[in-house]
Protein backbone atom coordinates (compact mmCIF):
# COMPACT_ATOMS: atom_id res chain seq x y z
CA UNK A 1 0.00 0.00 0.00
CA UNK A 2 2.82 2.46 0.66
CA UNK A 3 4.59 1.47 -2.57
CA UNK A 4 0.89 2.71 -4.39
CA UNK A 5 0.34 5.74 -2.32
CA UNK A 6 4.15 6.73 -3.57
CA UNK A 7 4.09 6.40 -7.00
CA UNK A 8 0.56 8.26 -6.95
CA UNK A 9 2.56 11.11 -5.49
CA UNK A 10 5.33 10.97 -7.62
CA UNK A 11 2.53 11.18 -10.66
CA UNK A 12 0.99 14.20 -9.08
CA UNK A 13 4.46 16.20 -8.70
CA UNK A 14 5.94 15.17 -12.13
CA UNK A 15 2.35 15.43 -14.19
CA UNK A 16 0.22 17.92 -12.46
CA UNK A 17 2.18 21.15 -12.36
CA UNK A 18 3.13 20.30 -16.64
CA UNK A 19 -0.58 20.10 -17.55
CA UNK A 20 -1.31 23.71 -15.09
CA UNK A 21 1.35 25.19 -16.83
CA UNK A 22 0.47 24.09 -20.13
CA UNK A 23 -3.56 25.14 -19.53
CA UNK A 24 -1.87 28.32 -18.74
CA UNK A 25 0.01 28.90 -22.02
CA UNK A 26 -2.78 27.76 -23.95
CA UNK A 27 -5.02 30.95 -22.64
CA UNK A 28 -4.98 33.27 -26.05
CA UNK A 29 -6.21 36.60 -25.26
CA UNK A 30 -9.58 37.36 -27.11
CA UNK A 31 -9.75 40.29 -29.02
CA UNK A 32 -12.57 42.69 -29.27
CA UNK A 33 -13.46 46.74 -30.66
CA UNK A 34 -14.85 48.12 -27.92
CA UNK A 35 -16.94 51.11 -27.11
CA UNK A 36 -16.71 53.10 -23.62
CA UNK A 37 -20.44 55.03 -23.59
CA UNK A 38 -21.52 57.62 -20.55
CA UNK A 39 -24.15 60.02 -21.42
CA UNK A 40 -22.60 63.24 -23.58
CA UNK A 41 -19.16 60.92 -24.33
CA UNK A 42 -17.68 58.20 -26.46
CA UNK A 43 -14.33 56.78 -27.12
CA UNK A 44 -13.53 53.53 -29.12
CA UNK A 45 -10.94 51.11 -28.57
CA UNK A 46 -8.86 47.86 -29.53
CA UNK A 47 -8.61 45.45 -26.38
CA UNK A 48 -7.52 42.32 -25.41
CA UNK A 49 -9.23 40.17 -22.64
CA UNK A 50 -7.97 36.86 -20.96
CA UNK A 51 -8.51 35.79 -17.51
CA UNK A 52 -5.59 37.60 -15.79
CA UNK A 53 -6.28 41.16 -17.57
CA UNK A 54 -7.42 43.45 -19.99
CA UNK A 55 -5.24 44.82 -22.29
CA UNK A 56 -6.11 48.45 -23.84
CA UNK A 57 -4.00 48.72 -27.17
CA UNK A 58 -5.62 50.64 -29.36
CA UNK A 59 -8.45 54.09 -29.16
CA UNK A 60 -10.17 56.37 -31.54
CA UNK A 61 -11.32 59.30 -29.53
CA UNK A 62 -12.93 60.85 -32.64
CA UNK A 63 -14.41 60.19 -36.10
CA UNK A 64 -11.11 59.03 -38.78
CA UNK A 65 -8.67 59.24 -35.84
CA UNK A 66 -7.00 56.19 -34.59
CA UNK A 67 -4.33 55.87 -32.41
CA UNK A 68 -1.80 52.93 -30.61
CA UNK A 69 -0.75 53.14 -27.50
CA UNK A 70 2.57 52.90 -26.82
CA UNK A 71 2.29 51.01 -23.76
CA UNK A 72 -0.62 49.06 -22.94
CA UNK A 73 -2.89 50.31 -20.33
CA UNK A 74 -3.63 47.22 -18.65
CA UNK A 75 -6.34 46.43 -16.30
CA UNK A 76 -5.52 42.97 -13.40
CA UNK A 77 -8.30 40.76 -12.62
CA UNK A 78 -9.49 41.19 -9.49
CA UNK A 79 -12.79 39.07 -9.33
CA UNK A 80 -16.06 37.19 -10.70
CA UNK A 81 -19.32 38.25 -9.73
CA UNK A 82 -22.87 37.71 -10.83
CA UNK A 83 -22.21 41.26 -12.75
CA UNK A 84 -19.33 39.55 -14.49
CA UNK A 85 -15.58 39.84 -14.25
CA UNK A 86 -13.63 42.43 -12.90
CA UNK A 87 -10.55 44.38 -14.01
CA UNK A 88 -8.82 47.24 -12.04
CA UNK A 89 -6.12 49.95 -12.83
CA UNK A 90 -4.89 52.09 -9.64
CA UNK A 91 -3.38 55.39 -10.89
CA UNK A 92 -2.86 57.87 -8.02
CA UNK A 93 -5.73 57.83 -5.76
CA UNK A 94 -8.00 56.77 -8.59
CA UNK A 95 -9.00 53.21 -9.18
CA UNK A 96 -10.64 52.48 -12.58
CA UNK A 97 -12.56 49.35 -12.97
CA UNK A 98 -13.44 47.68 -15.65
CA UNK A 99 -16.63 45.26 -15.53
CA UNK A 100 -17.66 42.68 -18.46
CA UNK A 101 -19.79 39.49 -19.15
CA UNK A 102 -18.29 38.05 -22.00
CA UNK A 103 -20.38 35.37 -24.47
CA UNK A 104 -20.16 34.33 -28.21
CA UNK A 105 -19.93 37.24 -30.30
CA UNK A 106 -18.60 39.76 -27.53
CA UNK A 107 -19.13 41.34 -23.96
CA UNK A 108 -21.40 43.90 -22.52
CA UNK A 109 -20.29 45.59 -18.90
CA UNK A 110 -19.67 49.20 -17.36
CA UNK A 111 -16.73 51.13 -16.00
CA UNK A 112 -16.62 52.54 -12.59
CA UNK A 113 -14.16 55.15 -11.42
CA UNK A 114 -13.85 55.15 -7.46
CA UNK A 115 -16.88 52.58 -7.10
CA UNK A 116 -19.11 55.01 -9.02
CA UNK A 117 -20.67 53.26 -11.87
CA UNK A 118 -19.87 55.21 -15.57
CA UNK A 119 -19.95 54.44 -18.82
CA UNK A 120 -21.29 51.66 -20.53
CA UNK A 121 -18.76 49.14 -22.07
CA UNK A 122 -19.10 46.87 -24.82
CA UNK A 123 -17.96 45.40 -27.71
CA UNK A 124 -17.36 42.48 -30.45
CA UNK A 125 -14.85 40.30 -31.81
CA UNK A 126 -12.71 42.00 -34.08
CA UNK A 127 -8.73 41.67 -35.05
CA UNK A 128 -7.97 45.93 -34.31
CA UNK A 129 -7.65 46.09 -37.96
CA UNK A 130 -10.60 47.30 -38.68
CA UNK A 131 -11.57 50.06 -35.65
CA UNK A 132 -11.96 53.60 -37.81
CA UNK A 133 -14.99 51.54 -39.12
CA UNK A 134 -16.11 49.80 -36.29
CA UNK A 135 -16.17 52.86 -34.55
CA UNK A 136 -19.08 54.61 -36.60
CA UNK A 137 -21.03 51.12 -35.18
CA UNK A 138 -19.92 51.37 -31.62
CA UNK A 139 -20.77 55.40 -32.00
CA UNK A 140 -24.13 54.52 -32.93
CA UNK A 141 -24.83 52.01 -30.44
CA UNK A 142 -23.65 54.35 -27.62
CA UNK A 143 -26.14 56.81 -29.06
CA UNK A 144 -29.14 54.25 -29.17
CA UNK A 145 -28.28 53.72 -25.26
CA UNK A 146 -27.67 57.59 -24.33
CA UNK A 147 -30.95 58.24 -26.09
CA UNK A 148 -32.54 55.01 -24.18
CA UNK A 149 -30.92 56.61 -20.41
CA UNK A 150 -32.04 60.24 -21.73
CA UNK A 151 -35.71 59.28 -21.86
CA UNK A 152 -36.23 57.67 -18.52
């Protein structure tokens, strides 16, 4: 019996940290055009998502402009909710958050700035290639939901 209950350990420490390692490599970020809504403003962007963060690369803050970043702005997982999953950045005394339920074809969350729930967030699958034209989409369904908020 001891002879068993030692080679089952010895399989756990030689297998188990490979195949945790492995899952881990095997996580591709997934890649979305977003759009960041709140009731008078709009700004597009390129992300990427994976379990650990999310990954701002890319933004268009206004019609045929498109800029990269040149560093990331990256947002840390912090936790899963019934609201989705959440991503914070701490600059200064400010912490942004960044809250999204992913499915299928893309995500739909909010940002909140110092616990204060913002601006919509949302977005769909898309390579970054393509955000000057995504962008006039995203615009107009920020403006479907600012007219939606502006009538209640």
């Amino acid at each position: 019996m001891k002879y068993i209950l030692a080679i089952a350990v010895l399989f756990g420490m030689l297998f188990l940290p490979t195949t945790g390692v492995k899952a881990q490599q095997d996580e591709k970020p997934r890649a979305y055009d977003a759009g960041a809504c709140g009731r008078t403003e709009f700004v597009a962007l390129h992300i990427t998502v994976s379990d650990k963060e999310v990954s701002l690369l890319i933004f268009s803050p206004g019609p045929h402009i498109v800029k990269k970043l040149d560093e990331p702005l990256v947002y840390k997982f912090d936790k899963k909710d019934r609201d989705g999953s959440h991503y914070s950045f701490t600059d200064g005394l400010d912490k942004e958050e960044i809250v999204i339920k992913e499915d299928k074809e893309g995500f739909d969350g909010y940002m909140k700035l110092n616990d204060q729930k913002g601006a919509k967030f949302y977005g769909f699958k898309a390579d970054g290639e393509k955000l000057e034209e995504n962008a006039f989409t995203l615009y107009q369904m920020c403006l479907q939901y600012q007219d939606e908020v502006n009538s209640q």
